[in-house]
N, C-alpha and C. Protein backbone atom coordinates (compact mmCIF):
# COMPACT_ATOMS: atom_id res chain seq x y z
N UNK A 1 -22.23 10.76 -8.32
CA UNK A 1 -21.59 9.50 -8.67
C UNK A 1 -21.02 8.86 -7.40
N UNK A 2 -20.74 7.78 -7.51
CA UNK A 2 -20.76 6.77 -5.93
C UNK A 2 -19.17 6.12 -6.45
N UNK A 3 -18.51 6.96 -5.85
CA UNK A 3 -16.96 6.22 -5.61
C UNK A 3 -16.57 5.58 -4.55
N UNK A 4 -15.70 4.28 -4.98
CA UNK A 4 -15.52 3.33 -3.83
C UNK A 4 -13.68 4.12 -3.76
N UNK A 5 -13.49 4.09 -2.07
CA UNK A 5 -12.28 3.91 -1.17
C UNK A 5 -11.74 2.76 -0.78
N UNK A 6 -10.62 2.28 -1.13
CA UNK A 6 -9.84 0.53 -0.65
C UNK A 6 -8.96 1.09 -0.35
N UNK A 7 -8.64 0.85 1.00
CA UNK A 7 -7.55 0.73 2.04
C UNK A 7 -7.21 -0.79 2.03
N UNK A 8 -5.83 -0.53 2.40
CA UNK A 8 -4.76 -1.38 2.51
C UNK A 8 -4.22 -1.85 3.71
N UNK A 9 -3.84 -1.84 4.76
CA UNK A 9 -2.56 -1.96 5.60
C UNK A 9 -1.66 -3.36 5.72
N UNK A 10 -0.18 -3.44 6.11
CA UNK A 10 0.57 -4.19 6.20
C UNK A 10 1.54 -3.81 6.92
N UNK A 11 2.76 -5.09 7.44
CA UNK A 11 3.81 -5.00 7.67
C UNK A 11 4.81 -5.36 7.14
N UNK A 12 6.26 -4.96 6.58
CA UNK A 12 7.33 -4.87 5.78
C UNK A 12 8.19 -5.32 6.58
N UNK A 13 8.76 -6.23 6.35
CA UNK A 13 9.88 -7.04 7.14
C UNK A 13 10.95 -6.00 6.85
N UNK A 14 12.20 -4.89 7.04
CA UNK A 14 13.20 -4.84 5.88
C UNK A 14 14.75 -5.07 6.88
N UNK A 15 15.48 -4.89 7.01
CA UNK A 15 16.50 -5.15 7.26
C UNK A 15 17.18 -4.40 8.71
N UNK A 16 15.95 -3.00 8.78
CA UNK A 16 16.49 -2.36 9.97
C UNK A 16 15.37 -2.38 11.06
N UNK A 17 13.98 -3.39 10.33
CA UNK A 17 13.06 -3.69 11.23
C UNK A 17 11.82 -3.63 10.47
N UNK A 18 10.85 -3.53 10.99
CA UNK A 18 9.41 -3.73 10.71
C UNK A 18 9.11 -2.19 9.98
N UNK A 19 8.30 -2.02 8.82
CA UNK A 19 7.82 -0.50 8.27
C UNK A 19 6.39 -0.88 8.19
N UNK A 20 5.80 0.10 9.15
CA UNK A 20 4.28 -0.12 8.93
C UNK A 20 3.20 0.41 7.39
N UNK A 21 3.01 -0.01 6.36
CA UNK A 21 2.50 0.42 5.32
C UNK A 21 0.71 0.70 5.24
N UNK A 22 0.52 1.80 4.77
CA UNK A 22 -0.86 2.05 4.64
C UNK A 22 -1.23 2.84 3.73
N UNK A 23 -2.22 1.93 2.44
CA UNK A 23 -2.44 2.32 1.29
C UNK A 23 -3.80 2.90 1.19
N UNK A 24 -4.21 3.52 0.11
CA UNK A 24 -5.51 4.07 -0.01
C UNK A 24 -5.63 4.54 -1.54
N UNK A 25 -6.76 4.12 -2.25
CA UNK A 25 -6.78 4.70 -3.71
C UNK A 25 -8.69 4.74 -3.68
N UNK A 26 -8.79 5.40 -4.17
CA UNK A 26 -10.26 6.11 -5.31
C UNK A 26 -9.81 6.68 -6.23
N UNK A 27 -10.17 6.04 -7.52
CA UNK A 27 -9.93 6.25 -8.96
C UNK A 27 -10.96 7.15 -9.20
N UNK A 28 -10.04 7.81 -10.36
CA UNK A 28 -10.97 9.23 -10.48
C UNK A 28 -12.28 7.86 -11.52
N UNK A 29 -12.06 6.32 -11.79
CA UNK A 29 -13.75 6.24 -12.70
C UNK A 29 -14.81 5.71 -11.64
N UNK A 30 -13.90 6.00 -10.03
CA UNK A 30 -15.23 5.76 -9.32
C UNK A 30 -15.59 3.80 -8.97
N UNK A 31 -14.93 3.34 -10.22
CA UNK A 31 -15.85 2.12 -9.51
C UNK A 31 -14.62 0.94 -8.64
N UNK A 32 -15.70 -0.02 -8.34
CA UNK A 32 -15.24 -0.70 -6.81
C UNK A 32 -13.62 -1.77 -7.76
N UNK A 33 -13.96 -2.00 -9.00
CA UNK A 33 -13.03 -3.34 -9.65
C UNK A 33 -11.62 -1.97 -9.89
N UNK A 34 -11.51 -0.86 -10.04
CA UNK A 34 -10.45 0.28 -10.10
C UNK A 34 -9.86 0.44 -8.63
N UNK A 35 -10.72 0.58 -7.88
CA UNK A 35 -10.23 0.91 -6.49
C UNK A 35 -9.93 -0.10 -5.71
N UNK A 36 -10.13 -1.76 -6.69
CA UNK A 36 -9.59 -3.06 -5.85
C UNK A 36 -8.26 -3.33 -6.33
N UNK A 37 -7.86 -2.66 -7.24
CA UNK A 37 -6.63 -3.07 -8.45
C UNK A 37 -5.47 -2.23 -7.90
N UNK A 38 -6.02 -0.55 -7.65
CA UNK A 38 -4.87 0.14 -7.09
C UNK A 38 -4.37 -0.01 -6.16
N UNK A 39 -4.36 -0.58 -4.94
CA UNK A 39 -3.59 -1.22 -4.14
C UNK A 39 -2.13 -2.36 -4.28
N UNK A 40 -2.81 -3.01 -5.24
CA UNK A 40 -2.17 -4.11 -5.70
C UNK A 40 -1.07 -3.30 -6.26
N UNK A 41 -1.11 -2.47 -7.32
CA UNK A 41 -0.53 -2.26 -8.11
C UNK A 41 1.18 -1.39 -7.41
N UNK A 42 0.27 -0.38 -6.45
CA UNK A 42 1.56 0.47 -5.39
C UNK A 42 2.01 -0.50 -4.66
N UNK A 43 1.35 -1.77 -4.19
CA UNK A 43 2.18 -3.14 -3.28
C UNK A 43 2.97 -3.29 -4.46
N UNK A 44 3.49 -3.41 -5.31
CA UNK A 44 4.38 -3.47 -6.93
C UNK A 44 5.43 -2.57 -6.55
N UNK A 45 4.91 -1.60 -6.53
CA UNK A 45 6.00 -0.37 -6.46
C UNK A 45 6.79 -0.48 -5.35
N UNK A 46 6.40 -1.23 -4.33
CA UNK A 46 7.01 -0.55 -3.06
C UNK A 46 7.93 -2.21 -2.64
N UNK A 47 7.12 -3.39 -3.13
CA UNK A 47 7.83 -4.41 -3.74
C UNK A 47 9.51 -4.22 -4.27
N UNK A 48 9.30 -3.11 -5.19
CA UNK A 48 10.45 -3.26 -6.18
C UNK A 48 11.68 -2.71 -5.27
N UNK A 49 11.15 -1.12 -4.87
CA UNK A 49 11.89 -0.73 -4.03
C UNK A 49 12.03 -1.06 -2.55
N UNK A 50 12.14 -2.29 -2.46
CA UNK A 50 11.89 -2.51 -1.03
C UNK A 50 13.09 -2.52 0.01
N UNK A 51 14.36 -2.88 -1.04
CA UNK A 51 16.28 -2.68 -0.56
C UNK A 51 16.13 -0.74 0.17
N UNK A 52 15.21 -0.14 -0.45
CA UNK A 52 15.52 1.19 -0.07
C UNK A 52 14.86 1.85 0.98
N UNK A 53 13.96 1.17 2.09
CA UNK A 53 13.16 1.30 2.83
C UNK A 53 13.75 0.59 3.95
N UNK A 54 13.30 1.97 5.24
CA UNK A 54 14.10 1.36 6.40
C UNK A 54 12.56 1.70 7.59
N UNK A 55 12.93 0.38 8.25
CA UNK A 55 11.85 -0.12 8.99
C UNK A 55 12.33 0.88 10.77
N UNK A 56 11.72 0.22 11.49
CA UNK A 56 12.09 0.40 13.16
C UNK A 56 11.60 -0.56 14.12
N UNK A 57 11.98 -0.50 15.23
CA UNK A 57 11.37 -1.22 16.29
C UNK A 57 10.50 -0.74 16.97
N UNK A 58 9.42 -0.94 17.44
CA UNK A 58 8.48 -0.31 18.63
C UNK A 58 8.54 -0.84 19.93
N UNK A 59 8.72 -0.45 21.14
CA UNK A 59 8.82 -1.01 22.25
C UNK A 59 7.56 -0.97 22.76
């Protein structure tokens, strides 16, 4: 069976600086419209909690 991988990456503005984010899902049904959705869905999660996430600076 032919499962699709969707990666994510971003940057998180939060209050003590920049948090570099990097997502990744393959659904156990394998197809490409499951593995385009789960991304979205943990950007939700991490959305909600986003007051609780602490960023940094890179020089």
């Amino acid at each position: 069976m032919l499962a699709y991988t969707v990666r994510q990456f971003g940057l998180i503005p939060t209050r003590t600086g920049t948090l570099a984010v990097a997502l990744a899902a393959q659904p156990d049904s394998g197809t490409f419209d499951d593995a385009a959705t789960a991304p979205s869905k943990m950007a939700v999660v991490l959305a909600e909690n986003a007051g609780e996430l602490t960023g940094g600076h890179c020089s």
